[in-house]
C-alpha atoms as a PDB file:
ATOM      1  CA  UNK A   1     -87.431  24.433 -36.568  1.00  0.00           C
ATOM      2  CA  UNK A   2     -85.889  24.271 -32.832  1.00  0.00           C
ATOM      3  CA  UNK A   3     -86.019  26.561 -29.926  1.00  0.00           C
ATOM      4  CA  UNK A   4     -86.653  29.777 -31.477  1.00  0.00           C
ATOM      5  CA  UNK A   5     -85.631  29.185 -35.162  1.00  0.00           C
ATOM      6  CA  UNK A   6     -82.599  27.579 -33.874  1.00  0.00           C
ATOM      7  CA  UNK A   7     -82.213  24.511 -35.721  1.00  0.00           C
ATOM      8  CA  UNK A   8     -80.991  21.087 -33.547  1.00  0.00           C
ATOM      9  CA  UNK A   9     -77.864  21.174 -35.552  1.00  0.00           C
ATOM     10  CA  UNK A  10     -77.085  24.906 -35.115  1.00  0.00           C
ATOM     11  CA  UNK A  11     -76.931  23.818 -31.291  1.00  0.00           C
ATOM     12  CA  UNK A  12     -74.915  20.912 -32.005  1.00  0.00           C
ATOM     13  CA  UNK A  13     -71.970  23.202 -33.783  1.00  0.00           C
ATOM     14  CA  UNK A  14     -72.558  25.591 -30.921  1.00  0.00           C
ATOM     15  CA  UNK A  15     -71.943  22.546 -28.457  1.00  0.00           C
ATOM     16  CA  UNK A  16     -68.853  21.388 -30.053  1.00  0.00           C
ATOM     17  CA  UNK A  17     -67.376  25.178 -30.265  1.00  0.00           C
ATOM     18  CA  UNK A  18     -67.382  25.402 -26.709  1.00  0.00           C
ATOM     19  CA  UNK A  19     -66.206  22.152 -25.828  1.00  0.00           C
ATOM     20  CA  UNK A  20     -63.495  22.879 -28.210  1.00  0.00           C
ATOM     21  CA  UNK A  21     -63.112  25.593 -26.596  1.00  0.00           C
ATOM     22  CA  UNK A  22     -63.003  24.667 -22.652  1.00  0.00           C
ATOM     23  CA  UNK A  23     -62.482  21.305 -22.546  1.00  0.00           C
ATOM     24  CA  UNK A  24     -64.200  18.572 -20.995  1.00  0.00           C
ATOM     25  CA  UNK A  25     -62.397  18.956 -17.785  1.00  0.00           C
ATOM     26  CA  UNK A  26     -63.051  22.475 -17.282  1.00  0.00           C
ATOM     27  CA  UNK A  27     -66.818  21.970 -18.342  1.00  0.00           C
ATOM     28  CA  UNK A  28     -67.501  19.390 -15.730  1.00  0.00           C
ATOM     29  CA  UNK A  29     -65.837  21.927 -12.847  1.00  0.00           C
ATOM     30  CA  UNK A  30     -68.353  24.739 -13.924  1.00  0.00           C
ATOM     31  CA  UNK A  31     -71.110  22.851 -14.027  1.00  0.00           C
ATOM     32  CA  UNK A  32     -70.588  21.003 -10.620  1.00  0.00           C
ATOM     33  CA  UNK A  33     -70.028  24.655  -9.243  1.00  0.00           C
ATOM     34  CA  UNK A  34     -73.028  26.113 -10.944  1.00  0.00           C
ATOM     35  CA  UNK A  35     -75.305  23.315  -9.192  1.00  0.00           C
ATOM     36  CA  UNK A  36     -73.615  24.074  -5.780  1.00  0.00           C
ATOM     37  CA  UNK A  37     -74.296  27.722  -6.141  1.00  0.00           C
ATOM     38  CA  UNK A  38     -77.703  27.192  -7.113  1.00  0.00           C
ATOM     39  CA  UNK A  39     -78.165  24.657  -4.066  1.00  0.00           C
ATOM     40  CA  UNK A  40     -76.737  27.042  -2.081  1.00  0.00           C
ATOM     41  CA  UNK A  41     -79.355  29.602  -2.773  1.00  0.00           C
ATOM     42  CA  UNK A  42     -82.516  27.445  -2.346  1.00  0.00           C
ATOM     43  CA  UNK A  43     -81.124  26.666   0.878  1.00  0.00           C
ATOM     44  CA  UNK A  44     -80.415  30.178   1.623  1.00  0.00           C
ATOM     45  CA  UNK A  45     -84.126  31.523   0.525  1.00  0.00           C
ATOM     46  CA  UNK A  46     -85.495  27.973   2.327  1.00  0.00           C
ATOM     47  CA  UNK A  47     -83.957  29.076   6.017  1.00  0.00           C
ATOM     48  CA  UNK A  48     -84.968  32.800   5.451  1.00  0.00           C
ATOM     49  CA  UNK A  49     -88.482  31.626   4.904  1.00  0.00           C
ATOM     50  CA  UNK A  50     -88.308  29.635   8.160  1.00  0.00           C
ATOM     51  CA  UNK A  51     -86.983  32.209   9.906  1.00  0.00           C
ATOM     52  CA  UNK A  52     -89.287  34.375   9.108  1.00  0.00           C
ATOM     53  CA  UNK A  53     -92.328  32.534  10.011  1.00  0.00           C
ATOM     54  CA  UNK A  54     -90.356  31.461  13.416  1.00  0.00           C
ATOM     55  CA  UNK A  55     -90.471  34.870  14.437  1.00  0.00           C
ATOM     56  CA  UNK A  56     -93.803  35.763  13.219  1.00  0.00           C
ATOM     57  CA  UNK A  57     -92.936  38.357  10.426  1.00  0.00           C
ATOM     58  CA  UNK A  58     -94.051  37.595   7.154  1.00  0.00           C
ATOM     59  CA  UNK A  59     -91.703  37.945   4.192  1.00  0.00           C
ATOM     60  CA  UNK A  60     -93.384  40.414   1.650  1.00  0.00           C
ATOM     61  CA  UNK A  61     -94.083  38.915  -1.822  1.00  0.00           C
ATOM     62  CA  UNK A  62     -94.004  40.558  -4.652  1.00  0.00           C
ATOM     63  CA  UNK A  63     -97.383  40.276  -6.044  1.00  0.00           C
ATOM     64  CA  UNK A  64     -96.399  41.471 -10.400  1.00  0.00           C
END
């Protein structure tokens, strides 16, 4: 049994379906663009975090 009764080869067809599917090419472009956006964001959060202890307000955290 694999992540949540999916087997290891169920994910294996899956994988192969959607590089069938999208290529290699276009698989390598989203995934370099998804780690940009995602680097892009911790950055983001990072400097509005410093900025907010620069100016001596503190960023309200959600305490759920």
């Amino acid at each position: 049994m694999g992540l949540g009764g999916i087997s290891i080869w169920q994910l294996v067809i899956i994988l192969l379906i959607v590089v069938m599917l999208f290529g290699t090419k276009k698989l390598k472009t989203l995934g370099s663009d998804l780690g940009s956006a995602v680097k892009g964001f911790k950055d983001a959060t990072a400097s509005e975090k410093n900025e907010g202890q620069a100016s001596g307000k503190e960023i309200p955290h959600d305490k759920s």
